[in-house]
Protein backbone atom coordinates (compact mmCIF):
# COMPACT_ATOMS: atom_id res chain seq x y z
CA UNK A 1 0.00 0.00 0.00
CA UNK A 2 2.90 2.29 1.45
CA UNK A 3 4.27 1.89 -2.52
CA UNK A 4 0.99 2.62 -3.96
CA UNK A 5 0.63 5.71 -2.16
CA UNK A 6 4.17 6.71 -2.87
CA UNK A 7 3.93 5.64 -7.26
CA UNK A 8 0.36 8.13 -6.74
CA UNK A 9 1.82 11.22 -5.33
CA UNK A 10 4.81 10.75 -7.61
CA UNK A 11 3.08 11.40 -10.73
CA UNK A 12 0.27 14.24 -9.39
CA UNK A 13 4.23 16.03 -8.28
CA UNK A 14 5.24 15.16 -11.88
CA UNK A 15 2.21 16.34 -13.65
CA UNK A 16 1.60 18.93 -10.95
CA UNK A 17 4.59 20.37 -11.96
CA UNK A 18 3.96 19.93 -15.89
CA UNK A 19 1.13 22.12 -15.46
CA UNK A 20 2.61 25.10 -13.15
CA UNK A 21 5.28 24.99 -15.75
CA UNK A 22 3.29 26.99 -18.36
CA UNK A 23 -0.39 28.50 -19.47
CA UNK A 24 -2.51 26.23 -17.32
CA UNK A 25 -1.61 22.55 -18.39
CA UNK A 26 -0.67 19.47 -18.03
CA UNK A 27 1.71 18.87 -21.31
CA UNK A 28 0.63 16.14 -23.59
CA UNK A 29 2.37 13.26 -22.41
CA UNK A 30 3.04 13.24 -19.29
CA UNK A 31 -0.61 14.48 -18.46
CA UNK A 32 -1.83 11.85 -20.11
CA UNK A 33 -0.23 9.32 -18.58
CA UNK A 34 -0.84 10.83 -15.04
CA UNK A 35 -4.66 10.86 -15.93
CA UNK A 36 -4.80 7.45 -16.98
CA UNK A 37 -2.54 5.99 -14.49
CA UNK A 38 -4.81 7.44 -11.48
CA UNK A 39 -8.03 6.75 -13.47
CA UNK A 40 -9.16 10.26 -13.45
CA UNK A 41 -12.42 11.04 -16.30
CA UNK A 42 -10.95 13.77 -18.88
CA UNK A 43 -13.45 16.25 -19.89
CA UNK A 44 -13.48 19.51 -22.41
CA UNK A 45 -12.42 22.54 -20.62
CA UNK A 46 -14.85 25.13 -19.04
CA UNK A 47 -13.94 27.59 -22.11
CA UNK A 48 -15.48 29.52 -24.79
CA UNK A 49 -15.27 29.01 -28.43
CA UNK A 50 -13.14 31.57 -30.21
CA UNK A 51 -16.75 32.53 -32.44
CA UNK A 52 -17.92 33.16 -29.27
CA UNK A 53 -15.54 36.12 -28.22
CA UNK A 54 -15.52 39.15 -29.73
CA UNK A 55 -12.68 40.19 -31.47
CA UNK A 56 -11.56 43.66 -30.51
CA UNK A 57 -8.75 46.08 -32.54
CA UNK A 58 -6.04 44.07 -34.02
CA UNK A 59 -2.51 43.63 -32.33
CA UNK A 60 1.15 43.84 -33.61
CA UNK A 61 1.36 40.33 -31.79
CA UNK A 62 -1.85 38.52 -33.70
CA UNK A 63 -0.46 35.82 -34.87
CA UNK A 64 0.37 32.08 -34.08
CA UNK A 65 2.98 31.44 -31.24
CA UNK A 66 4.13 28.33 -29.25
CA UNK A 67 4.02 28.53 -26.05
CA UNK A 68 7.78 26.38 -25.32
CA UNK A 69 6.57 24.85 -22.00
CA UNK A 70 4.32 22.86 -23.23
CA UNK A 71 5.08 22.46 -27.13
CA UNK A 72 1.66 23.53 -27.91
CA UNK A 73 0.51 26.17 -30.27
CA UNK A 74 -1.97 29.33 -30.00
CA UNK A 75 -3.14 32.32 -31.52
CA UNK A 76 -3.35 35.87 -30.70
CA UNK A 77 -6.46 37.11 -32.67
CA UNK A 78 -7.72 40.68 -31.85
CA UNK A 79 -7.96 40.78 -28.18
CA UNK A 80 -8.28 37.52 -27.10
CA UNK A 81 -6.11 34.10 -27.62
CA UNK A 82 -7.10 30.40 -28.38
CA UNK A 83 -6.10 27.57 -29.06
CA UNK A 84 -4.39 26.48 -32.30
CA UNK A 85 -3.76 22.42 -30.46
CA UNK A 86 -5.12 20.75 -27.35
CA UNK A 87 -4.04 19.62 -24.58
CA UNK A 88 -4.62 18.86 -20.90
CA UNK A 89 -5.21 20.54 -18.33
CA UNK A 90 -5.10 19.83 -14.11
CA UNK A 91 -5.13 16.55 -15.10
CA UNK A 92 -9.14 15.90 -16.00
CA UNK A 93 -9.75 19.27 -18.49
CA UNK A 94 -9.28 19.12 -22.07
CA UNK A 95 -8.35 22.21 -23.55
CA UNK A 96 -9.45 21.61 -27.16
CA UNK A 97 -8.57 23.89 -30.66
CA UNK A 98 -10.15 26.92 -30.70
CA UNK A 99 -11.27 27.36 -27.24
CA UNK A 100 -10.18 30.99 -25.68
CA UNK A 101 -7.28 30.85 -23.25
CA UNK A 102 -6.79 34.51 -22.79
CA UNK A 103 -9.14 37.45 -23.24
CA UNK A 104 -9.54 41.02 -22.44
CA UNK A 105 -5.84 41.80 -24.49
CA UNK A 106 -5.38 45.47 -24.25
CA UNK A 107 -1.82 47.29 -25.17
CA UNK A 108 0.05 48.78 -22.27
CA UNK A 109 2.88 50.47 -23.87
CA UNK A 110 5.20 49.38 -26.55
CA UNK A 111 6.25 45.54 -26.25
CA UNK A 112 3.53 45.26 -23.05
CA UNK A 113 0.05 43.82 -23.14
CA UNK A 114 -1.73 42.35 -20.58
CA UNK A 115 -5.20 40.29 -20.14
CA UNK A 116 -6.84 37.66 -18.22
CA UNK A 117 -5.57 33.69 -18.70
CA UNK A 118 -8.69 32.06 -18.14
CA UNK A 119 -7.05 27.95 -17.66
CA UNK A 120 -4.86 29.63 -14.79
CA UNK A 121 -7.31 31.99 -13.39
CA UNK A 122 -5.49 35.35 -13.09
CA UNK A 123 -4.32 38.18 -14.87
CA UNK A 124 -1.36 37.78 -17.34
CA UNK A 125 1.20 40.26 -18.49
CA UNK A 126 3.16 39.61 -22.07
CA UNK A 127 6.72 41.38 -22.85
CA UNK A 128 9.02 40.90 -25.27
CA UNK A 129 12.23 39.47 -24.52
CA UNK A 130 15.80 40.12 -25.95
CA UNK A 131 16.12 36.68 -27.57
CA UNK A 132 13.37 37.02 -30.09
CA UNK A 133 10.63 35.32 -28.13
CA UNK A 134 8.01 36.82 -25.47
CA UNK A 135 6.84 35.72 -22.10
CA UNK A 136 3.73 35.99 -20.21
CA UNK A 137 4.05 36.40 -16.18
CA UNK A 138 1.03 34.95 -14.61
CA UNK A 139 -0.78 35.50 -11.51
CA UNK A 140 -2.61 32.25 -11.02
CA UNK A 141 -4.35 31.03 -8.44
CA UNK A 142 -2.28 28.36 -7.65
CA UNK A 143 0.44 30.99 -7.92
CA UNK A 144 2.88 32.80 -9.87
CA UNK A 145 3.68 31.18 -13.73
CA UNK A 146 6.12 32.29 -16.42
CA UNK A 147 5.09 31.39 -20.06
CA UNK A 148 7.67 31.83 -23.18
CA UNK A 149 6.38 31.99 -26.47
CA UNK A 150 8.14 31.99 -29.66
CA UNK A 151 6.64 33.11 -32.63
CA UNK A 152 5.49 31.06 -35.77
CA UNK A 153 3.62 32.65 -37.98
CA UNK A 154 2.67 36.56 -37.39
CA UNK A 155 0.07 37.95 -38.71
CA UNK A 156 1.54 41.85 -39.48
CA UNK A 157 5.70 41.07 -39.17
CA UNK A 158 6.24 44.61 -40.32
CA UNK A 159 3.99 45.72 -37.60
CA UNK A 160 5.64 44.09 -34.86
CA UNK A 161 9.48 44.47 -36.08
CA UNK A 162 8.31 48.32 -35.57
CA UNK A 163 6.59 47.97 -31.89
CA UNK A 164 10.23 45.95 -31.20
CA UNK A 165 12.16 49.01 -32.11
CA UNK A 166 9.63 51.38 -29.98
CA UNK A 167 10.15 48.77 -27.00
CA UNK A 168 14.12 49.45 -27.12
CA UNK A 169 15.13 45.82 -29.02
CA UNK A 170 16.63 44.57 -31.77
CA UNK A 171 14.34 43.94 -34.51
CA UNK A 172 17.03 41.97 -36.72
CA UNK A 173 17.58 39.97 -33.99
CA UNK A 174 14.11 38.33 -33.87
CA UNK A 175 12.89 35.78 -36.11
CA UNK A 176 9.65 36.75 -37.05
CA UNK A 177 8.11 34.52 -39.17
CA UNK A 178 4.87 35.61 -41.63
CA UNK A 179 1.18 34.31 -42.37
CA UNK A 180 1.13 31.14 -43.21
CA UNK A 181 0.18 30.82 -46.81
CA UNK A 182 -3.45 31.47 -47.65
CA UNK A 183 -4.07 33.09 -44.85
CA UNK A 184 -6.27 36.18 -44.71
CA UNK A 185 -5.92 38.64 -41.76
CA UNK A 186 -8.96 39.68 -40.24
CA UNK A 187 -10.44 42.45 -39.60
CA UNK A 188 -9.42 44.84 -37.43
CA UNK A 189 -13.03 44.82 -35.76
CA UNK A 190 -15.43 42.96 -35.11
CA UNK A 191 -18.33 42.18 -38.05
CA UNK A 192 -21.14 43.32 -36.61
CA UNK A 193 -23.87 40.15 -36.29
CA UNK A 194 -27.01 41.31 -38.17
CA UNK A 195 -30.30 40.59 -36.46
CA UNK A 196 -32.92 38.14 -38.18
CA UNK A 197 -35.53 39.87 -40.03
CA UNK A 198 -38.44 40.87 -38.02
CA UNK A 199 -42.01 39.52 -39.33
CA UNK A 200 -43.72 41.85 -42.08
CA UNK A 201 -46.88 43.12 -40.34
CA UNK A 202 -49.90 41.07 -41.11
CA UNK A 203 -51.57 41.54 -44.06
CA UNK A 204 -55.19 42.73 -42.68
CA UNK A 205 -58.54 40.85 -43.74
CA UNK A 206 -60.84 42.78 -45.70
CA UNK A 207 -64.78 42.04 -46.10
CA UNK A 208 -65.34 40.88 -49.63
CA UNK A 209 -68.47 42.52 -49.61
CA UNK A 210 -67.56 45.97 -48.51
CA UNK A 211 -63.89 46.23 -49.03
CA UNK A 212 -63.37 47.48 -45.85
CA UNK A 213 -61.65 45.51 -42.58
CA UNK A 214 -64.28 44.10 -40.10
CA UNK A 215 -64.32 45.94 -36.56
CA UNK A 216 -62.76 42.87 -34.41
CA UNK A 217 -62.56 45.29 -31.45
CA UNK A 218 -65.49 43.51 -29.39
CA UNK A 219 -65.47 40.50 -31.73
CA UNK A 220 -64.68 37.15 -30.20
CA UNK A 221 -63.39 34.78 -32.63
CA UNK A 222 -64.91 31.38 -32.96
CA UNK A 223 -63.63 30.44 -36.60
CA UNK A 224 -62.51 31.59 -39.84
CA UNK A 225 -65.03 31.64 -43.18
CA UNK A 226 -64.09 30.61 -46.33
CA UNK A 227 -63.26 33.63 -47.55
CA UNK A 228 -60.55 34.30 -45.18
CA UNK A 229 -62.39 36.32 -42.87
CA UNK A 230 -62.80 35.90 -39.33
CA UNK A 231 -66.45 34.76 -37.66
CA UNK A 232 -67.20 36.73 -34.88
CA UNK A 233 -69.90 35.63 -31.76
């Protein structure tokens, strides 16, 4: 039993530390196998679909970046930041594509953002870092987490080579790869979601005989003639 108990906390240590490591998870792998091994049920993530945030203004850092702690990919998209791959998280959560890891993105200065990492529960601040990637400092709830991100595929690489020479760096010294082909950058606000038509109004009855529309203020209707028109009591 004694060894049981030991193999147990071993690997909630191992995959506890796995997912303090970097933006809210449990890596791949080792998650996996820390799920599976304690029989604990994996479910999707308590998260939003990416169509189901707003986009706001876009960002010199749009783009797709992978976050290095956990090998796994996401993208910055107008305010907000989801998921490119899955993976898990705390052991039992399933962060799947496309679900919103970070919203409320808003520009601080040049090379600062900051927003709210939903998987770890607490604000996040992003800054760019001298060796071409960027980190995110995290005040989760199960404390403190440092994120670095490297970028893959940026949406605007003009834009963001110029926000690195505001911030003080080196431009040339970052690798910033472009949109990955076929790709079309959206727009820099949100479409605006059109409401459904609203019902013409009714086309009123007329009496055949008189051409005019019966007075239904005091009528009670009990049925509807052949001609169309109601039968009042």
């Amino acid at each position: 039993m004694a060894r049981k108990t030991s193999n147990t906390f071993a690997l909630l240590f191992a995959a506890g530390s796995v997912a303090l490591s970097g933006c809210a998870a449990s890596s791949g792998t080792m998650g996996e196998m820390a799920a599976a091994a304690m029989g604990i049920p994996v479910m999707p993530a308590f998260l939003e679909d990416q169509q189901m945030v707003p986009r706001t203004a876009s960002m010199a850092i749009d783009g797709i970046w992978m976050i290095d702690n956990i090998q796994k990919r996401v993208r910055f998209d107008g305010g907000r930041s989801y998921a490119v791959d899955g993976w898990l998280h705390a052991l039992s959560l399933r962060v799947q594509p496309n679900m919103v890891v970070v919203k409320d993105i808003t520009q601080s200065s040049a090379g600062t953002y900051s927003g709210q990492d939903l998987p770890l529960m607490g604000p996040v601040t992003y800054s760019f870092l001298p060796n071409g990637k960027m980190q995110g400092a995290v005040k989760g709830i199960a404390g403190p987490v440092t994120i670095i991100l490297t970028p893959m595929a940026i949406d605007q690489p003009d834009r963001l080579r110029s926000e690195l020479q505001a911030a003080g760096l080196n431009a040339a010294a970052w690798n910033i790869p472009g949109p990955q082909p076929g790709y079309v950058t959206p727009p820099s606000q949100p479409v605006p979601i059109e409401s459904p038509p609203t019902d013409p109004d009714p086309v009123p009855v007329t009496d055949p005989e008189t051409g005019t529309e019966p007075d239904t203020e005091d009528c009670v209707v009990i049925g509807i003639g052949a001609d169309g028109a109601p039968i009042c009591a």
